[in-house]
C-alpha atoms as a PDB file:
ATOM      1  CA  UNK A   1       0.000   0.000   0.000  1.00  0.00           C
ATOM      2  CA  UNK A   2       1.401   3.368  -0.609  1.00  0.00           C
ATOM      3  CA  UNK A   3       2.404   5.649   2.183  1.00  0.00           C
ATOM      4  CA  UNK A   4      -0.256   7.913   4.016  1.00  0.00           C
ATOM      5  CA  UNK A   5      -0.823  11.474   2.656  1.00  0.00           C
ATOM      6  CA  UNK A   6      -0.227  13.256   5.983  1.00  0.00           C
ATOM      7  CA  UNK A   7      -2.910  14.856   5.747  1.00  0.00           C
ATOM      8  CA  UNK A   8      -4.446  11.451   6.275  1.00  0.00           C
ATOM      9  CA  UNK A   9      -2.320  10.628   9.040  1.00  0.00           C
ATOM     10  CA  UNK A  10      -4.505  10.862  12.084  1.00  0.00           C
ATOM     11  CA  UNK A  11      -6.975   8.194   9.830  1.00  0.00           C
ATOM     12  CA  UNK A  12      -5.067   5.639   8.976  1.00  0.00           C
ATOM     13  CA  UNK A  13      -7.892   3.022   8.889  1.00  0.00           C
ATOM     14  CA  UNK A  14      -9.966   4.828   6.972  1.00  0.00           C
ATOM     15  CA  UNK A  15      -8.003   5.708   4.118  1.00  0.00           C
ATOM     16  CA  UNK A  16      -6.767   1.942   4.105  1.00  0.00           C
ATOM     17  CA  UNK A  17     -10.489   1.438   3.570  1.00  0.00           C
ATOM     18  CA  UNK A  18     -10.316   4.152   0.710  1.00  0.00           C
ATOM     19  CA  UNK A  19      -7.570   2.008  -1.083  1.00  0.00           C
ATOM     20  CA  UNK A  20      -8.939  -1.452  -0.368  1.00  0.00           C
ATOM     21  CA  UNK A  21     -12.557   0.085  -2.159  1.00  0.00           C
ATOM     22  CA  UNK A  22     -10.554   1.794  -4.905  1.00  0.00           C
ATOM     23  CA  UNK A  23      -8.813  -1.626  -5.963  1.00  0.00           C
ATOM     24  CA  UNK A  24     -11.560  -3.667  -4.964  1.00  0.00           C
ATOM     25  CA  UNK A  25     -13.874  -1.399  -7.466  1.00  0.00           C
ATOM     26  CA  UNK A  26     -11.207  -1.856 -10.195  1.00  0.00           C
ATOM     27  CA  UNK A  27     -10.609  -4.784 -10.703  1.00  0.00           C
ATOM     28  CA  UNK A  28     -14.956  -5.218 -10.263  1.00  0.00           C
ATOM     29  CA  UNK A  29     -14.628  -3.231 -12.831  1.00  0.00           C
ATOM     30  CA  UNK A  30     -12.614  -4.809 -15.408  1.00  0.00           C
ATOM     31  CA  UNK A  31     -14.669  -8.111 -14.571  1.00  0.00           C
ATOM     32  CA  UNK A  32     -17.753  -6.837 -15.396  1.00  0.00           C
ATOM     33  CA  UNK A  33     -16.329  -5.082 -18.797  1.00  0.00           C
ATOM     34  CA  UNK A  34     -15.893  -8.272 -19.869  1.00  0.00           C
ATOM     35  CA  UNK A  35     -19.172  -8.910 -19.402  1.00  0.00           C
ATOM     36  CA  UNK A  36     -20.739  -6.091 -21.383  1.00  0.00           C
ATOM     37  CA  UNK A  37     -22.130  -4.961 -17.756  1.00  0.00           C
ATOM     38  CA  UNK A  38     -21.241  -1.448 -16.041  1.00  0.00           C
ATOM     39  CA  UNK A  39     -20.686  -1.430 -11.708  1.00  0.00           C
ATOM     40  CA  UNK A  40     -24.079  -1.840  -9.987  1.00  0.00           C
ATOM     41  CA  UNK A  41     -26.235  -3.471 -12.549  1.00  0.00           C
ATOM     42  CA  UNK A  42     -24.827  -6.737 -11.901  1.00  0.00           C
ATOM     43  CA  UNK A  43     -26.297  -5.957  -8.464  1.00  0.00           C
ATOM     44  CA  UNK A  44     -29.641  -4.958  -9.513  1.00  0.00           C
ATOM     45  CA  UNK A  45     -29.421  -8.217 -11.512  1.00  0.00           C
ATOM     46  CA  UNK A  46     -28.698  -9.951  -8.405  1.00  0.00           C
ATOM     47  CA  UNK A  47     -31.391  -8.971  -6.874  1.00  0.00           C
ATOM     48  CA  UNK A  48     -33.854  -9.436  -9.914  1.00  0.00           C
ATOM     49  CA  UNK A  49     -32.234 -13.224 -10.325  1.00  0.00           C
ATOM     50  CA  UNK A  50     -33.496 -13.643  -6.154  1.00  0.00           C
ATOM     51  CA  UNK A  51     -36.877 -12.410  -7.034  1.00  0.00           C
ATOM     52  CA  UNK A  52     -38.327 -11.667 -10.596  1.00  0.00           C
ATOM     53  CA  UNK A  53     -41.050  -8.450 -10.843  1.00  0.00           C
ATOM     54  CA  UNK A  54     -39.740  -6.390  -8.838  1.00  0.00           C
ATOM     55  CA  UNK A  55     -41.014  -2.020  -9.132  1.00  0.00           C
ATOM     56  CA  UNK A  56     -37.975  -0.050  -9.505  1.00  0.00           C
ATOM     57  CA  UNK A  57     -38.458   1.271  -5.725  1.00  0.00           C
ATOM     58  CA  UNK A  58     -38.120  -1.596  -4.824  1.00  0.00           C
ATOM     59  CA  UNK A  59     -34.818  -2.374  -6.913  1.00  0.00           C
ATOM     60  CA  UNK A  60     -33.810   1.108  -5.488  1.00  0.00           C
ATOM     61  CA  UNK A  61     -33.904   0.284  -1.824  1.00  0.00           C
ATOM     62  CA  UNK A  62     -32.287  -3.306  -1.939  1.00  0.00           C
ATOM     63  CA  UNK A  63     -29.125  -2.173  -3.831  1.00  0.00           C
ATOM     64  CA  UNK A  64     -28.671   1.213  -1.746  1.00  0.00           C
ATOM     65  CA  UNK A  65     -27.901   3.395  -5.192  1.00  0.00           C
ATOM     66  CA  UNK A  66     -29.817   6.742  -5.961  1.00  0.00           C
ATOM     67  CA  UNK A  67     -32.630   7.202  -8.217  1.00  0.00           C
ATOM     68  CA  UNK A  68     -31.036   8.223 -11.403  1.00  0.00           C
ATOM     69  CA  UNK A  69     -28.242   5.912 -10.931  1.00  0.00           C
ATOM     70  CA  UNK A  70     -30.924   2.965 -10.897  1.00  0.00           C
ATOM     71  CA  UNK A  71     -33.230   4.726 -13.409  1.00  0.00           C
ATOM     72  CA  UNK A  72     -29.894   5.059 -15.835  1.00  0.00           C
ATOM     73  CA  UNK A  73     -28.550   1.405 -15.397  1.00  0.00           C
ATOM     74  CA  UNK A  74     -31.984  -0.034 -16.091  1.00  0.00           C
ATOM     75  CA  UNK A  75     -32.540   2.012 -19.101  1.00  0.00           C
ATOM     76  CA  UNK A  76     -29.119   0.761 -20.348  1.00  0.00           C
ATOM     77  CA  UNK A  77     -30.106  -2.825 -19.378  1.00  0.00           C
ATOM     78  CA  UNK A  78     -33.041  -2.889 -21.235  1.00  0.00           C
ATOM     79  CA  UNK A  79     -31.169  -1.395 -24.364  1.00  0.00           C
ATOM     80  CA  UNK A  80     -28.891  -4.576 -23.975  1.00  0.00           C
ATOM     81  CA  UNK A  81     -31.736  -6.987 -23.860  1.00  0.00           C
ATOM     82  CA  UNK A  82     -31.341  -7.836 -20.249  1.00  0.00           C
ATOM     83  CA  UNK A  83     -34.240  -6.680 -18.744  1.00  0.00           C
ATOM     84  CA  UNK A  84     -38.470  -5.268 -19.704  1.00  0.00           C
ATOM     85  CA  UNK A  85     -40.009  -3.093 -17.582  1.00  0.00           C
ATOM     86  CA  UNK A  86     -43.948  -3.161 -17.351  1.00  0.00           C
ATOM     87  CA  UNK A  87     -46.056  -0.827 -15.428  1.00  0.00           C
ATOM     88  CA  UNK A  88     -47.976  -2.599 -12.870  1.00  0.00           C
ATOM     89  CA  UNK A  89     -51.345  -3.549 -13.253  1.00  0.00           C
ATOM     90  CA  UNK A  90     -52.401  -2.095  -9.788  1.00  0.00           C
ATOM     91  CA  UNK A  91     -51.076   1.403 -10.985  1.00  0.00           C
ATOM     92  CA  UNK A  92     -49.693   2.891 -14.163  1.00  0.00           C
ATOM     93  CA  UNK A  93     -47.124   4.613 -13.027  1.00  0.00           C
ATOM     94  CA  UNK A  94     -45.303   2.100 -11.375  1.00  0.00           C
ATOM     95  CA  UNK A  95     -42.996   0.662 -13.274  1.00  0.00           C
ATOM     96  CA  UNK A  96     -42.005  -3.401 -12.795  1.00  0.00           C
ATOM     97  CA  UNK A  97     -38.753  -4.807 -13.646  1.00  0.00           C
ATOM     98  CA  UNK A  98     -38.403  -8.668 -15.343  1.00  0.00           C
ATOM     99  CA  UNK A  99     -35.267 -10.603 -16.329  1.00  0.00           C
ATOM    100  CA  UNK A 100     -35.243 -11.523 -19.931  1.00  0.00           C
ATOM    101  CA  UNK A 101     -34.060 -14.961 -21.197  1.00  0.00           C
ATOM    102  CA  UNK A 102     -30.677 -13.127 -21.688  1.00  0.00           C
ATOM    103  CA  UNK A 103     -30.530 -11.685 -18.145  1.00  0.00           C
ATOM    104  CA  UNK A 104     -31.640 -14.624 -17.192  1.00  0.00           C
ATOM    105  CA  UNK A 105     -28.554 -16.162 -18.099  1.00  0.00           C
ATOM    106  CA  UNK A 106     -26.322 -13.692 -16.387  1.00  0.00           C
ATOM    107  CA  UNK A 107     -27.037 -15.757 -13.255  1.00  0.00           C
ATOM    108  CA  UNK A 108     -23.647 -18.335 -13.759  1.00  0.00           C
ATOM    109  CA  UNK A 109     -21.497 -15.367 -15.345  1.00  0.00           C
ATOM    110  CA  UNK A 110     -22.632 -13.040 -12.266  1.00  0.00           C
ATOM    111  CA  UNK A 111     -21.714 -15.828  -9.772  1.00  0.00           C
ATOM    112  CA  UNK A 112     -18.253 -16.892 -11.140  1.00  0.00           C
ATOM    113  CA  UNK A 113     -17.667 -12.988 -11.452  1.00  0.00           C
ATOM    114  CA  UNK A 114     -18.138 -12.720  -7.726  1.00  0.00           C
ATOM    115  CA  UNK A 115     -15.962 -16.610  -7.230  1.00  0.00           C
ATOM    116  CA  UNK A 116     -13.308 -14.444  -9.294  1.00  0.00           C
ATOM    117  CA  UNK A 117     -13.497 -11.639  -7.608  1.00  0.00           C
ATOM    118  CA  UNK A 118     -12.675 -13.367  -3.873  1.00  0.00           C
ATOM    119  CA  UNK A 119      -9.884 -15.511  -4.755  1.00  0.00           C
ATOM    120  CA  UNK A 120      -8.336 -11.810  -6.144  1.00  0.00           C
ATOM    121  CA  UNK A 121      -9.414 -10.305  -2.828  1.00  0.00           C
ATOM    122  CA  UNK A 122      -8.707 -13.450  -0.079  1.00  0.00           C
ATOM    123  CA  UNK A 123      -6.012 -15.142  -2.248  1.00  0.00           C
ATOM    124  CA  UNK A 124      -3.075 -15.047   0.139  1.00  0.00           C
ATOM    125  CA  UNK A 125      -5.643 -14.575   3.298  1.00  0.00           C
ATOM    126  CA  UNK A 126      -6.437 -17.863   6.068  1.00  0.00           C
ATOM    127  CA  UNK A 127      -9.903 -18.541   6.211  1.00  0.00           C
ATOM    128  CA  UNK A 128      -9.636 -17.165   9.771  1.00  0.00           C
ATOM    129  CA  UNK A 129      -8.152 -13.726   8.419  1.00  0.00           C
ATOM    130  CA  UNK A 130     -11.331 -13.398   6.024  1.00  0.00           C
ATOM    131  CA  UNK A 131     -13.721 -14.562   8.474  1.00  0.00           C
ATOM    132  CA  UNK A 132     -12.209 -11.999  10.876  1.00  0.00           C
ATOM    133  CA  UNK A 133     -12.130  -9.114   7.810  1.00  0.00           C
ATOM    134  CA  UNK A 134     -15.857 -10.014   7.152  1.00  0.00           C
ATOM    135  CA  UNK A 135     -17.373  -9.922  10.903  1.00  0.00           C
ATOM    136  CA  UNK A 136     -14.887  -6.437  10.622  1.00  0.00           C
ATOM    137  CA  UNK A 137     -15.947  -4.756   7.690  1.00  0.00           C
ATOM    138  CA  UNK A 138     -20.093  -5.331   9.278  1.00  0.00           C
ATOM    139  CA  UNK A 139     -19.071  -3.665  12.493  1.00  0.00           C
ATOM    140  CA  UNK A 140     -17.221  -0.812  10.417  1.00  0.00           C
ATOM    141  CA  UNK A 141     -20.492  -0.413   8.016  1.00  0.00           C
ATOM    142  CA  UNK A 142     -22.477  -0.745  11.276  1.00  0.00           C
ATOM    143  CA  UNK A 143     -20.804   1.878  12.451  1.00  0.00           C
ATOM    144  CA  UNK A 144     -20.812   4.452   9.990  1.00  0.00           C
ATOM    145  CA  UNK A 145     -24.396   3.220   9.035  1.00  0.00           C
ATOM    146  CA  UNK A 146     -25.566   4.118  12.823  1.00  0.00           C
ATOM    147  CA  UNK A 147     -24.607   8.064  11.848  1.00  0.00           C
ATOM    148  CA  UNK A 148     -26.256  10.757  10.801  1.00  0.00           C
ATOM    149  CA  UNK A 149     -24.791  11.848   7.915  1.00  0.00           C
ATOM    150  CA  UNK A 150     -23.068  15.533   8.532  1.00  0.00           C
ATOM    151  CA  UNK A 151     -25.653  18.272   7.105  1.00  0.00           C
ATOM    152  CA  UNK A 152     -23.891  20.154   4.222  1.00  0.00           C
ATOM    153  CA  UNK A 153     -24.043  24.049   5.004  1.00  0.00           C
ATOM    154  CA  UNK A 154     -26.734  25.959   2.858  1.00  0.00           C
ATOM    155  CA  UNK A 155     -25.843  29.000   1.745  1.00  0.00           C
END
């Protein structure tokens, strides 16, 4: 890892965390090239694979991404053939979200991506050391999750 800014100095764990995400979303990132996908849809395809029909709020909450982040990647998915979305029967202007055939099939590709993925990130760990990084990383997100988020000035 490189050396601490020193400005960073007095948090060194958190901008270890900063590097670990920024490699960790890299290489993601190159994984999922190869699979014609851009970061986060193959986790609203994740979640779509777990359970089919789901509105796009509902796609919105599980994968924690804002609205036109969601809104863009499903656009994009259903130009690729991945994806239809329907409005729902009960109301118009809720929109539902099916797999295709073809996103269908991402289910294998998604899951060795992921298989991939951990052998990069645990290859030279014991199981103990990624057990113990797991159970770590919860109580970190736990932790930052419990916060209220700093207000931004207005002004």
């Amino acid at each position: 890892m490189p050396e601490i800014p020193t400005t960073a100095a007095g948090g060194p764990m958190s901008y270890a965390i900063f590097q670990l995400a920024r490699a960790h979303r890299a290489y993601a990132g190159a994984l999922l090239r190869k699979m014609d996908l851009h970061p986060g849809q193959e986790l609203l395809l994740m979640q779509l694979l777990d359970r089919e029909g789901q509105t796009q709020s509902e796609l919105l909450e599980s994968v924690g991404l804002d609205h036109s982040t969601v809104s863009k990647s499903l656009r994009r998915m259903q130009e690729a053939g991945l994806l239809v979305r329907e409005p729902a029967e009960h109301d118009r202007r809720v929109m539902v979200v099916h797999l295709t055939d073809k996103g269908r099939a991402m289910r294998e590709p998604i899951a060795a991506l992921w298989q991939s993925l951990e052998g990069a990130s645990a290859g030279t760990l014991t199981e103990e050391q990624a057990a113990a990084f797991v159970e770590t990383a919860g109580a970190i997100t736990d932790s930052i999750s419990g916060r209220p988020l700093p207000q931004e000035e207005s002004g």
